[in-house]
PDB file of N, CA and C in Angstrom:
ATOM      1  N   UNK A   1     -71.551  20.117  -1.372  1.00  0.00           N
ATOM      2  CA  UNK A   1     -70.522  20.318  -2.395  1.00  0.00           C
ATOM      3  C   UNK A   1     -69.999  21.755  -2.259  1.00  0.00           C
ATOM      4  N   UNK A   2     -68.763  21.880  -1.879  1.00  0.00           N
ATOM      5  CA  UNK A   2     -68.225  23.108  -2.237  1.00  0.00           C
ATOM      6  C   UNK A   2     -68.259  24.279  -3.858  1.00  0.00           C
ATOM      7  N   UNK A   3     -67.839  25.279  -3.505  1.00  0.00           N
ATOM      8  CA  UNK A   3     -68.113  26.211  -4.398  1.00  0.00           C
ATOM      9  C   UNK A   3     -66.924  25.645  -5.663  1.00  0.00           C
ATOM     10  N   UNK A   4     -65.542  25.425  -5.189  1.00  0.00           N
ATOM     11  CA  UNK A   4     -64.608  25.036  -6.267  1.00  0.00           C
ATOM     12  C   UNK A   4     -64.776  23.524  -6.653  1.00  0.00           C
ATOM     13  N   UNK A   5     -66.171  22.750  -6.635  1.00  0.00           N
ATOM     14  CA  UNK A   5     -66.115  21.322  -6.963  1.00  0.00           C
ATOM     15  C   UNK A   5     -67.251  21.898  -8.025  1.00  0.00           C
ATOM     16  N   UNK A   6     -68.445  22.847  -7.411  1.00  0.00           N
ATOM     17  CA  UNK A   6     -69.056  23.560  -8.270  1.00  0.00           C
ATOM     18  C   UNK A   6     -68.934  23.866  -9.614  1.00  0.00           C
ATOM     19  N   UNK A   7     -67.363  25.235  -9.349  1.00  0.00           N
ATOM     20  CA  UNK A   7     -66.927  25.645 -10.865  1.00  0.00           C
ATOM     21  C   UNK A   7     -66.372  24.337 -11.684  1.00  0.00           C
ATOM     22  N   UNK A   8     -65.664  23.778 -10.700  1.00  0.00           N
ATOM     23  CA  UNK A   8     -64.719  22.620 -11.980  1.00  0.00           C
ATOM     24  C   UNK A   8     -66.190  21.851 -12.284  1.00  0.00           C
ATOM     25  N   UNK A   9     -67.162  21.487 -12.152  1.00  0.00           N
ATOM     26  CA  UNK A   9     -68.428  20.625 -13.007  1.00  0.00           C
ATOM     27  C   UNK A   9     -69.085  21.682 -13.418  1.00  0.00           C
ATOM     28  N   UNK A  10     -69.057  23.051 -13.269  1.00  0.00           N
ATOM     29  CA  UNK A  10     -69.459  24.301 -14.362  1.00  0.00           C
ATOM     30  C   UNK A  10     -68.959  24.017 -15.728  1.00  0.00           C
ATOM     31  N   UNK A  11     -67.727  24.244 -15.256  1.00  0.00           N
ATOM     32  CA  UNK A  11     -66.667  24.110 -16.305  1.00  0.00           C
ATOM     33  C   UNK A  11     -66.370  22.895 -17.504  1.00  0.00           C
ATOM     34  N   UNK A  12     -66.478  21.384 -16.817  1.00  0.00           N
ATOM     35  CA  UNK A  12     -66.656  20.529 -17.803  1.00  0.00           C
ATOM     36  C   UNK A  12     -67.618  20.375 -18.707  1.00  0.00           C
ATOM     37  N   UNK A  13     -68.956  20.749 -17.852  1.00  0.00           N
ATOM     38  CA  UNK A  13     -69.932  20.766 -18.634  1.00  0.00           C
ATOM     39  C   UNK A  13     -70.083  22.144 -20.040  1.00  0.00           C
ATOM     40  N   UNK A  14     -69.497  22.678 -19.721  1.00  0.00           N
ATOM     41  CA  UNK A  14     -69.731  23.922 -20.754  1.00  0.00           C
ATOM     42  C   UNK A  14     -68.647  23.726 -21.365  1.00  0.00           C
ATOM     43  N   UNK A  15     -67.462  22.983 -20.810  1.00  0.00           N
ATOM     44  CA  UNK A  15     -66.269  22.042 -22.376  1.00  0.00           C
ATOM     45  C   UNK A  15     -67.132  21.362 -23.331  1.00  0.00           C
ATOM     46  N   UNK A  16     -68.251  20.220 -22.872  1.00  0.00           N
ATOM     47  CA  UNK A  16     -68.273  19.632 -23.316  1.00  0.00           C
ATOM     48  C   UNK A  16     -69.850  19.543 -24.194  1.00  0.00           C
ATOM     49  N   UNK A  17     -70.468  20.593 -23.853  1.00  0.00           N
ATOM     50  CA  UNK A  17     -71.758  21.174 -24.565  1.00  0.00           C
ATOM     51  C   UNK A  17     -71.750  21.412 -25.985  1.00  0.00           C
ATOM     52  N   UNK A  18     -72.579  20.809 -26.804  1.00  0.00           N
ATOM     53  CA  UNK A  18     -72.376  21.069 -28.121  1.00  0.00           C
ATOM     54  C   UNK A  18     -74.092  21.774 -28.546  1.00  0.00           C
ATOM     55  N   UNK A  19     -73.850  22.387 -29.173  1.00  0.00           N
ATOM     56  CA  UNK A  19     -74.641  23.545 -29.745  1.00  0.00           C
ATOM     57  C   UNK A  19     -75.093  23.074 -31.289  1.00  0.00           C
ATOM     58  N   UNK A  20     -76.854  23.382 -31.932  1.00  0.00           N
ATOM     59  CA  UNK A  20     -76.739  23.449 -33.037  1.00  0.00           C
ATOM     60  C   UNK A  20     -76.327  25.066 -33.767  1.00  0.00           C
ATOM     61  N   UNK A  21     -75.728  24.590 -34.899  1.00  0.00           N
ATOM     62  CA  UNK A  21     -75.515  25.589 -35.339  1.00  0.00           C
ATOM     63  C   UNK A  21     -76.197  26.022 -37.054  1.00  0.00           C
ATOM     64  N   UNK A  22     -76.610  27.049 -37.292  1.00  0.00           N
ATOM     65  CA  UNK A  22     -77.407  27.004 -38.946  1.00  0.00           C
ATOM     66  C   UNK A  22     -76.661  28.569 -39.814  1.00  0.00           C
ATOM     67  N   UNK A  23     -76.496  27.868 -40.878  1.00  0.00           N
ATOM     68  CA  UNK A  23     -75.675  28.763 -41.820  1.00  0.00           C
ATOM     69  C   UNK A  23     -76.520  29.866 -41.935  1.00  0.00           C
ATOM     70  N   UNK A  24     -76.405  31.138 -42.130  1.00  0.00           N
ATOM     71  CA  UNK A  24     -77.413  32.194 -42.276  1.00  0.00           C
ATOM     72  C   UNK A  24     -77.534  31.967 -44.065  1.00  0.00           C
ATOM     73  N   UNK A  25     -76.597  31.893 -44.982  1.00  0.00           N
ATOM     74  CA  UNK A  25     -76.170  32.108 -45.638  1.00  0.00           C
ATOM     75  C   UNK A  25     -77.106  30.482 -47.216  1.00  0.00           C
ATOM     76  N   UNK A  26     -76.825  29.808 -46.500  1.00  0.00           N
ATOM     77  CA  UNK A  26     -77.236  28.589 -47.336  1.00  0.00           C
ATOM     78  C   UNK A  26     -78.111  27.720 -46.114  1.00  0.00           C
ATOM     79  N   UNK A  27     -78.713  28.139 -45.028  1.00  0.00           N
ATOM     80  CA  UNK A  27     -79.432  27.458 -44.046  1.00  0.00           C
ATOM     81  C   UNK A  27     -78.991  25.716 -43.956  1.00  0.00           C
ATOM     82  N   UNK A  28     -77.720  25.709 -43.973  1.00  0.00           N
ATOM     83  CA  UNK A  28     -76.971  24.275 -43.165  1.00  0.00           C
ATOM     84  C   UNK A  28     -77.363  23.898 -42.357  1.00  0.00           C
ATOM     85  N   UNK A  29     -77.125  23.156 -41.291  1.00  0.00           N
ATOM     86  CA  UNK A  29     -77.426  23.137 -39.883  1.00  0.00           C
ATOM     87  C   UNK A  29     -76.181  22.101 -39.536  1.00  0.00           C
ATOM     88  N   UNK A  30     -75.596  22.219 -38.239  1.00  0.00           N
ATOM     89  CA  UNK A  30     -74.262  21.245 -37.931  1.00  0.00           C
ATOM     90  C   UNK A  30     -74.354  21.910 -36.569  1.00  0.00           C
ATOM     91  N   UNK A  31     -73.718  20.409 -36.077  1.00  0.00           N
ATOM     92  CA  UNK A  31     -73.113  20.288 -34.527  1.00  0.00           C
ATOM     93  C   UNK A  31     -71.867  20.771 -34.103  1.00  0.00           C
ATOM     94  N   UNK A  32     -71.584  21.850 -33.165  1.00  0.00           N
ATOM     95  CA  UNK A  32     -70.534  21.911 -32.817  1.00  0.00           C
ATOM     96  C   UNK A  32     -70.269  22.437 -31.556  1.00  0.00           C
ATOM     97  N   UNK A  33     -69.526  22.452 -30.811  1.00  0.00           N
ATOM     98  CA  UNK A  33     -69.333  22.454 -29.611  1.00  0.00           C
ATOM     99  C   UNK A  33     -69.019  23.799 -28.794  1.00  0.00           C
ATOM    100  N   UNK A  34     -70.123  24.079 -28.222  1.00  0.00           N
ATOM    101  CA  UNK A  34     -70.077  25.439 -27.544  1.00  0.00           C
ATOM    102  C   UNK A  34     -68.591  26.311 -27.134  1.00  0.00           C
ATOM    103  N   UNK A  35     -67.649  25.495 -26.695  1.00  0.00           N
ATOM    104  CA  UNK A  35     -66.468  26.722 -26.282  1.00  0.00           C
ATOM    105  C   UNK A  35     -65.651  26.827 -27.780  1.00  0.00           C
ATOM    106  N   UNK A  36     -65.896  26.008 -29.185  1.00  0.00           N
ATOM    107  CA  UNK A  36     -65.342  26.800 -30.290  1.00  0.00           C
ATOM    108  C   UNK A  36     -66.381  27.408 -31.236  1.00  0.00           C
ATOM    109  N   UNK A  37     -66.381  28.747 -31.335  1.00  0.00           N
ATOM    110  CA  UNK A  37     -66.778  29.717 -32.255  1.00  0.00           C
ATOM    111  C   UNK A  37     -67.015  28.934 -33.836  1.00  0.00           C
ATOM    112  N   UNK A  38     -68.101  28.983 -34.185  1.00  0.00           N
ATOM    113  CA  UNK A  38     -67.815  28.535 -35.989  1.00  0.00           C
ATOM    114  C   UNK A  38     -67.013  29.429 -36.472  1.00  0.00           C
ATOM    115  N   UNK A  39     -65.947  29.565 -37.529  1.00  0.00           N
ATOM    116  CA  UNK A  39     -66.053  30.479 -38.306  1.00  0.00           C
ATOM    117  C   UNK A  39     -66.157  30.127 -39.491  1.00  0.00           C
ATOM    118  N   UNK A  40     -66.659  29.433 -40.215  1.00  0.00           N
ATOM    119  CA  UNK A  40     -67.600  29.477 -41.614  1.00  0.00           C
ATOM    120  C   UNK A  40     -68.291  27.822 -41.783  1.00  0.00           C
ATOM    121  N   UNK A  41     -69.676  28.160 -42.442  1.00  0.00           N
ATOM    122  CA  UNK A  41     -70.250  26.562 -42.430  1.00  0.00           C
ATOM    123  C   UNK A  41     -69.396  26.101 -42.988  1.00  0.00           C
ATOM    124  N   UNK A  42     -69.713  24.709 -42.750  1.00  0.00           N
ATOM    125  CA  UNK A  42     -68.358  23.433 -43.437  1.00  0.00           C
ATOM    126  C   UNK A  42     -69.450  22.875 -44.455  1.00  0.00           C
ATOM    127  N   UNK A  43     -70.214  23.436 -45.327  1.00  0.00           N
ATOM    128  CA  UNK A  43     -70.996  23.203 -46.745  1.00  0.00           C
ATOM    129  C   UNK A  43     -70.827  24.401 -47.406  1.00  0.00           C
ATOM    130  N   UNK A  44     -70.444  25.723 -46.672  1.00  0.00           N
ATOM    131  CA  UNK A  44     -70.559  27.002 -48.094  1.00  0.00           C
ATOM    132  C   UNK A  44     -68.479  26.688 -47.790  1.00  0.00           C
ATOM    133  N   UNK A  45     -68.373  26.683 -46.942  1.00  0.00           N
ATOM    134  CA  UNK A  45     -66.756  26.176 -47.486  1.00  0.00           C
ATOM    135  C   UNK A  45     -65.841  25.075 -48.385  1.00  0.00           C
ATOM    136  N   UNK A  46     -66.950  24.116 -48.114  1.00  0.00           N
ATOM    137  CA  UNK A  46     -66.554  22.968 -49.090  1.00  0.00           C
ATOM    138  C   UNK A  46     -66.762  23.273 -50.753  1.00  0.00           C
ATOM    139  N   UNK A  47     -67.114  24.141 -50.724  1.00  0.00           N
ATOM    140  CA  UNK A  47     -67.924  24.578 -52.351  1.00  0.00           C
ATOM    141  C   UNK A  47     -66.432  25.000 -52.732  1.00  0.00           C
ATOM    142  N   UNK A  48     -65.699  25.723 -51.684  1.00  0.00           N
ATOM    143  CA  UNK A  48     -64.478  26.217 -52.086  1.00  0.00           C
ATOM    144  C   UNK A  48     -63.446  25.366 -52.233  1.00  0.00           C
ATOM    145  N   UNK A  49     -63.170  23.987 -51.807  1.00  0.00           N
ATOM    146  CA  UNK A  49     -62.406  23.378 -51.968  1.00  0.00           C
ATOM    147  C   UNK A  49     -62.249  22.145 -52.706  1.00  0.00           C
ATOM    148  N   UNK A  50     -61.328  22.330 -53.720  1.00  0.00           N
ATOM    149  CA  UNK A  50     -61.516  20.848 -54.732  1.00  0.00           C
ATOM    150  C   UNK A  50     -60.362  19.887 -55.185  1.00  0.00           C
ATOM    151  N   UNK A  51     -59.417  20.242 -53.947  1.00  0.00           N
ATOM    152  CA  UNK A  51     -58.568  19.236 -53.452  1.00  0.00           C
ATOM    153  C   UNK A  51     -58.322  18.451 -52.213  1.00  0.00           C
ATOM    154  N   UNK A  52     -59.110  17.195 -52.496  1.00  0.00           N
ATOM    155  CA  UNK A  52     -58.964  16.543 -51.328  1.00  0.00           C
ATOM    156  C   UNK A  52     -57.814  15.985 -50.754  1.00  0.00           C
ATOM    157  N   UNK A  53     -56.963  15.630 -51.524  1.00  0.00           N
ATOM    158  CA  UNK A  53     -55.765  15.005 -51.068  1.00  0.00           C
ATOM    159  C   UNK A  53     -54.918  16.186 -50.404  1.00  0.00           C
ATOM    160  N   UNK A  54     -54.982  17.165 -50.507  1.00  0.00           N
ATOM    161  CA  UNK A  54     -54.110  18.390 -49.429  1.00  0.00           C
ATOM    162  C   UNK A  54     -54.779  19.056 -48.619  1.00  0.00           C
ATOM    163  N   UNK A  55     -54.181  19.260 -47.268  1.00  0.00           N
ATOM    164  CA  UNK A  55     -54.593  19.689 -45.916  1.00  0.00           C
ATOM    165  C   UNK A  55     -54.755  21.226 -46.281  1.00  0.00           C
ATOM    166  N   UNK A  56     -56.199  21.590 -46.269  1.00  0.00           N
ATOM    167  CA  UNK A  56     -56.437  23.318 -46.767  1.00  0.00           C
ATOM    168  C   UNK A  56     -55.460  23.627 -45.695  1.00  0.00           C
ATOM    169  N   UNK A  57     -55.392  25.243 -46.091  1.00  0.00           N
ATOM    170  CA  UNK A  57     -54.297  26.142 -44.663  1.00  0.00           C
ATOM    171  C   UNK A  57     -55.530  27.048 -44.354  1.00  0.00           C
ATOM    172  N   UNK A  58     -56.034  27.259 -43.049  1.00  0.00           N
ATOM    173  CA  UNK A  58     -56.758  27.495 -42.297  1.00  0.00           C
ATOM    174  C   UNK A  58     -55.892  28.790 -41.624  1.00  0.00           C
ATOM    175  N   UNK A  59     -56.499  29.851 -41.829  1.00  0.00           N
ATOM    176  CA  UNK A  59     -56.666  31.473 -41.227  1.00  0.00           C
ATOM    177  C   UNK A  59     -57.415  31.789 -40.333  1.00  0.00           C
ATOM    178  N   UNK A  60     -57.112  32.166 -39.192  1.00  0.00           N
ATOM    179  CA  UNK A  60     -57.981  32.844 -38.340  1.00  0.00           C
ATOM    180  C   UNK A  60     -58.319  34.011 -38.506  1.00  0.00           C
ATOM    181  N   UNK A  61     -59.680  34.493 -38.191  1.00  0.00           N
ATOM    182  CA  UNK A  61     -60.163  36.247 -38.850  1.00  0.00           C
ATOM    183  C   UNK A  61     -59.937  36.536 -37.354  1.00  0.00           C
ATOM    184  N   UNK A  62     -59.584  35.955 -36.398  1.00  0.00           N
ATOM    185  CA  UNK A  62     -59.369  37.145 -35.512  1.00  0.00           C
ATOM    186  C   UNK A  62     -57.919  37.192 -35.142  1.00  0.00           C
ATOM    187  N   UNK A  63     -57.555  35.993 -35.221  1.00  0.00           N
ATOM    188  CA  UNK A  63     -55.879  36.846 -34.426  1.00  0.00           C
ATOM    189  C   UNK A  63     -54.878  36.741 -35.873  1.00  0.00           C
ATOM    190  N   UNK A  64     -55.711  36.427 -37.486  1.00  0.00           N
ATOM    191  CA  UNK A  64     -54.575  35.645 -38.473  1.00  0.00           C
ATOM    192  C   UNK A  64     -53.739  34.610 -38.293  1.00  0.00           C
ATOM    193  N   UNK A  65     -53.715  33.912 -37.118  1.00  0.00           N
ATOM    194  CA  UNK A  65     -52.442  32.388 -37.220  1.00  0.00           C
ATOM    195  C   UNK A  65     -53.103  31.156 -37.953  1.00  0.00           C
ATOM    196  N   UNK A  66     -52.436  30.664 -38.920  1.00  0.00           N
ATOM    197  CA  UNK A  66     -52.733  29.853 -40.048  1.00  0.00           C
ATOM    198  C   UNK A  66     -52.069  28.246 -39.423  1.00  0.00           C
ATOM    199  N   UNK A  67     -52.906  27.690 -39.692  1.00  0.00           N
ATOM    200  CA  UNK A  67     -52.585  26.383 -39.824  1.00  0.00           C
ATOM    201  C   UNK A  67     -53.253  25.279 -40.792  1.00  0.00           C
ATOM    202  N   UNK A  68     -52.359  23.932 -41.148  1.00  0.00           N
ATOM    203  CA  UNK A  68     -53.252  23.264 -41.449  1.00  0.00           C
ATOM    204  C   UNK A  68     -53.946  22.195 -41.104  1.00  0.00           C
ATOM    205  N   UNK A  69     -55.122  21.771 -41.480  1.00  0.00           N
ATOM    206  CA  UNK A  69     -55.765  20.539 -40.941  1.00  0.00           C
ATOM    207  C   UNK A  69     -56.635  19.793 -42.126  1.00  0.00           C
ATOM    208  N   UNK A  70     -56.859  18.927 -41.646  1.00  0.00           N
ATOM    209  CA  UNK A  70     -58.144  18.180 -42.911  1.00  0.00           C
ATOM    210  C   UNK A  70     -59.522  19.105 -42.842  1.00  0.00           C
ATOM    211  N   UNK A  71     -60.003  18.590 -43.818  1.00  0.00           N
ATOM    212  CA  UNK A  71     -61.700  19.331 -43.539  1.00  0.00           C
ATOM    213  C   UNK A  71     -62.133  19.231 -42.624  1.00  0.00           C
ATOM    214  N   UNK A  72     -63.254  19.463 -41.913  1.00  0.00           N
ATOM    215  CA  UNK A  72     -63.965  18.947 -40.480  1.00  0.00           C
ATOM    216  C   UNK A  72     -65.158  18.369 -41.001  1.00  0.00           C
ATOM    217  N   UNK A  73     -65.329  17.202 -40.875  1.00  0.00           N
ATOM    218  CA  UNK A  73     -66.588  16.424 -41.165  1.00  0.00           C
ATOM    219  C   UNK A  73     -67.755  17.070 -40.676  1.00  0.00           C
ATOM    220  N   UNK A  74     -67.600  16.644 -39.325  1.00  0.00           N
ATOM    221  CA  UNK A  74     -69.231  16.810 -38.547  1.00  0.00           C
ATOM    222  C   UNK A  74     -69.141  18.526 -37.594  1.00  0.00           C
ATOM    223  N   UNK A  75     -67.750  19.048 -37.143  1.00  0.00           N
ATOM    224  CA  UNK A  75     -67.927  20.107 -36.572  1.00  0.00           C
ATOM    225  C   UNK A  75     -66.686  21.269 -37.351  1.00  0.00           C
ATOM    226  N   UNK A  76     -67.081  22.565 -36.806  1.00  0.00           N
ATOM    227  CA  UNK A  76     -66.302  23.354 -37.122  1.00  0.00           C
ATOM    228  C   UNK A  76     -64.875  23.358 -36.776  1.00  0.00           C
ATOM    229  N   UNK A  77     -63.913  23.605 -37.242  1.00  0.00           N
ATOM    230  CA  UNK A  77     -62.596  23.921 -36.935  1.00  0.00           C
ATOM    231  C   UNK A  77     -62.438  25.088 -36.240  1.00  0.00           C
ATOM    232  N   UNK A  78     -61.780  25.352 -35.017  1.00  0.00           N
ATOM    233  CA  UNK A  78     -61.582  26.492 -34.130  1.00  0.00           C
ATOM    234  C   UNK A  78     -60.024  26.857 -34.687  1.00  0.00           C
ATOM    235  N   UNK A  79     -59.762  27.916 -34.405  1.00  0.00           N
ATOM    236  CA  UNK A  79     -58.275  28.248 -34.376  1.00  0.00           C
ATOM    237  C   UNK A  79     -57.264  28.176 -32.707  1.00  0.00           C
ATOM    238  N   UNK A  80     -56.418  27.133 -33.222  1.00  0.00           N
ATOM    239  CA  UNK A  80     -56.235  26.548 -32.535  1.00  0.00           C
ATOM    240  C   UNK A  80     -54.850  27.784 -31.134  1.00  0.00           C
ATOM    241  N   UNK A  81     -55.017  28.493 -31.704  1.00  0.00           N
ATOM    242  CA  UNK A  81     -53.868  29.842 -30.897  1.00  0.00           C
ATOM    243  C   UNK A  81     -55.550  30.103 -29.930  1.00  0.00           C
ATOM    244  N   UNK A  82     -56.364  31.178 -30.737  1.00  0.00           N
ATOM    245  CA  UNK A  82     -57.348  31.174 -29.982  1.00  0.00           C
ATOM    246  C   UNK A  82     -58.206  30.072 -28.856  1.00  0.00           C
ATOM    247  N   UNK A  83     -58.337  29.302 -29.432  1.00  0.00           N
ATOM    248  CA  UNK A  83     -58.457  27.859 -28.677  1.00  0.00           C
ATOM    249  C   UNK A  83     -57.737  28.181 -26.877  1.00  0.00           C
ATOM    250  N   UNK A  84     -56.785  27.960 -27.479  1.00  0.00           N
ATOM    251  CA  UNK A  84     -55.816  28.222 -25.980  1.00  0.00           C
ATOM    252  C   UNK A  84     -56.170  29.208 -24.915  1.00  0.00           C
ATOM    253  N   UNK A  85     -56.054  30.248 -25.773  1.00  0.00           N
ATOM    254  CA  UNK A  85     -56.205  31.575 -25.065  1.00  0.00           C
ATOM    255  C   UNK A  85     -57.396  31.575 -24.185  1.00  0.00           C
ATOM    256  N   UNK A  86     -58.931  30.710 -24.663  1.00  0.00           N
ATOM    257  CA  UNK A  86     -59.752  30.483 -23.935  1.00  0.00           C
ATOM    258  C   UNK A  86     -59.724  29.694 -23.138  1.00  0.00           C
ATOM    259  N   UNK A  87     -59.434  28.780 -23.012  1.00  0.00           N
ATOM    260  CA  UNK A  87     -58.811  28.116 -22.147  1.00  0.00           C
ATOM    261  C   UNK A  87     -58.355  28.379 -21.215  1.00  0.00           C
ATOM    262  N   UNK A  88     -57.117  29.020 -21.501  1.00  0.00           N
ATOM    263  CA  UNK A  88     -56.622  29.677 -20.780  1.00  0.00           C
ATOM    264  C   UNK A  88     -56.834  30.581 -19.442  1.00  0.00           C
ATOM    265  N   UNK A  89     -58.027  32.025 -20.002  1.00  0.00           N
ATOM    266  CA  UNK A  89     -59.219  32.120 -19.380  1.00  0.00           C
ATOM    267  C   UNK A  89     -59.668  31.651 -18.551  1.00  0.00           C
ATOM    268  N   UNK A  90     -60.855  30.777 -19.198  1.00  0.00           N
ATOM    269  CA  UNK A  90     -61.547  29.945 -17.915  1.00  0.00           C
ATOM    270  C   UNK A  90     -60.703  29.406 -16.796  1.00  0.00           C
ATOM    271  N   UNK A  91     -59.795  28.730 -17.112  1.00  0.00           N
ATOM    272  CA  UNK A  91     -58.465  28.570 -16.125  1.00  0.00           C
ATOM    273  C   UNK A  91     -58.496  29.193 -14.931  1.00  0.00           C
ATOM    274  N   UNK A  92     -58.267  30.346 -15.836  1.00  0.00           N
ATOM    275  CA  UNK A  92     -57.361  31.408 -14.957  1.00  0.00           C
ATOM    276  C   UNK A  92     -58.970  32.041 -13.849  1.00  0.00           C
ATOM    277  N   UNK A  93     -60.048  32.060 -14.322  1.00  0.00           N
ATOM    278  CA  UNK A  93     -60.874  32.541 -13.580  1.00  0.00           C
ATOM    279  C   UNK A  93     -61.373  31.424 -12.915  1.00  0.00           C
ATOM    280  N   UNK A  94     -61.091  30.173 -13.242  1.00  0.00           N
ATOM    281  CA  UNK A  94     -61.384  29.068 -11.760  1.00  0.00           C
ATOM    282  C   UNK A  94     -60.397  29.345 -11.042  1.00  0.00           C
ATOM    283  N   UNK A  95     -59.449  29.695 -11.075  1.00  0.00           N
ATOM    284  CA  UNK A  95     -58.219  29.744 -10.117  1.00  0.00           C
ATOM    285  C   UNK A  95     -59.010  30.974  -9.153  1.00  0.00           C
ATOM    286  N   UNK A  96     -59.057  32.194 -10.035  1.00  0.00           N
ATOM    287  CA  UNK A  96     -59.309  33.285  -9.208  1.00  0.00           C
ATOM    288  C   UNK A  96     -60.614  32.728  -8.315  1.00  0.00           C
ATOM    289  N   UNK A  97     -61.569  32.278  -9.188  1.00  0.00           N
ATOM    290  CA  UNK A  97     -62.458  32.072  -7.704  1.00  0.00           C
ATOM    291  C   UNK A  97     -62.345  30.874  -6.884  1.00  0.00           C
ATOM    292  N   UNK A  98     -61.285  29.959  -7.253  1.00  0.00           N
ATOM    293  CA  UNK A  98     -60.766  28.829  -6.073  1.00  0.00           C
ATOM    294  C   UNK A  98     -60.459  30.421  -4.930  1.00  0.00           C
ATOM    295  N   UNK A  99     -59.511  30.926  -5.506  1.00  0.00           N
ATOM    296  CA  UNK A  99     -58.586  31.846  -4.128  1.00  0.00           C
ATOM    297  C   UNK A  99     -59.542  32.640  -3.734  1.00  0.00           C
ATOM    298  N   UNK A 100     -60.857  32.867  -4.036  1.00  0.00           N
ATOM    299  CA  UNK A 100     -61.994  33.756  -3.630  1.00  0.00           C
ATOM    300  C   UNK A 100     -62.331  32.913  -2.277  1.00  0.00           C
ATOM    301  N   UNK A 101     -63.042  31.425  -2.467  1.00  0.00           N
ATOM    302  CA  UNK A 101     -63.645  30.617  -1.624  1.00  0.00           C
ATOM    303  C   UNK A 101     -62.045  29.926  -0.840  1.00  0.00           C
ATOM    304  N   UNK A 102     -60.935  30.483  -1.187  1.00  0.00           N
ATOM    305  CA  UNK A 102     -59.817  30.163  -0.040  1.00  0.00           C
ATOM    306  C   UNK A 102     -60.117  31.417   1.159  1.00  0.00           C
ATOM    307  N   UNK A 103     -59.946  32.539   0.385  1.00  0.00           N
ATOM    308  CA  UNK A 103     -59.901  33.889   1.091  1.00  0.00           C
ATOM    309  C   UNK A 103     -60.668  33.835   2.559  1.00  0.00           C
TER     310      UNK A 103
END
């Protein structure tokens, strides 16, 4: 197996890795998937919300782009600008080391 058949099954597998995760805060515990970041348990957040029929608006603490979505049942909500950007990333550094093992 080559080195770039390598990264691309590096790569899916660490898409598709899910992680436990535990609230420091109220000791939760929930599944969610290694390439999105939690940013807050989905039990000390639900305490905050007491309308179900409207899509909360969702803030990112790192870049601020807001969107909305439903609650997240079983995993965390990522921000979906950031989202990309990682993506993006990894991308961009399989490319660079495809053109490494071209070189």
């Amino acid at each position: 197996m080559d080195e770039e058949k390598i990264l691309e099954k590096a790569f899916e597998m660490l898409k598709k890795r899910k992680l436990m995760w535990e609230c420091k805060k109220c000791g939760y515990k929930w599944i969610g998937r290694s390439i999105s970041k939690p940013n807050q348990c989905p039990r000390c957040h639900a305490r905050d919300w007491d309308n179900p029929k409207e899509k909360p608006i969702w803030k990112c603490y790192r870049c601020g782009y807001e969107w909305k979505a439903k609650y997240p049942d079983k995993e965390p909500r990522y921000c979906p600008n950031c989202h990309k950007r990682e993506i993006t990333r990894l991308e961009d550094y399989q490319k660079q080391m495809a053109n490494k093992i071209d070189s």
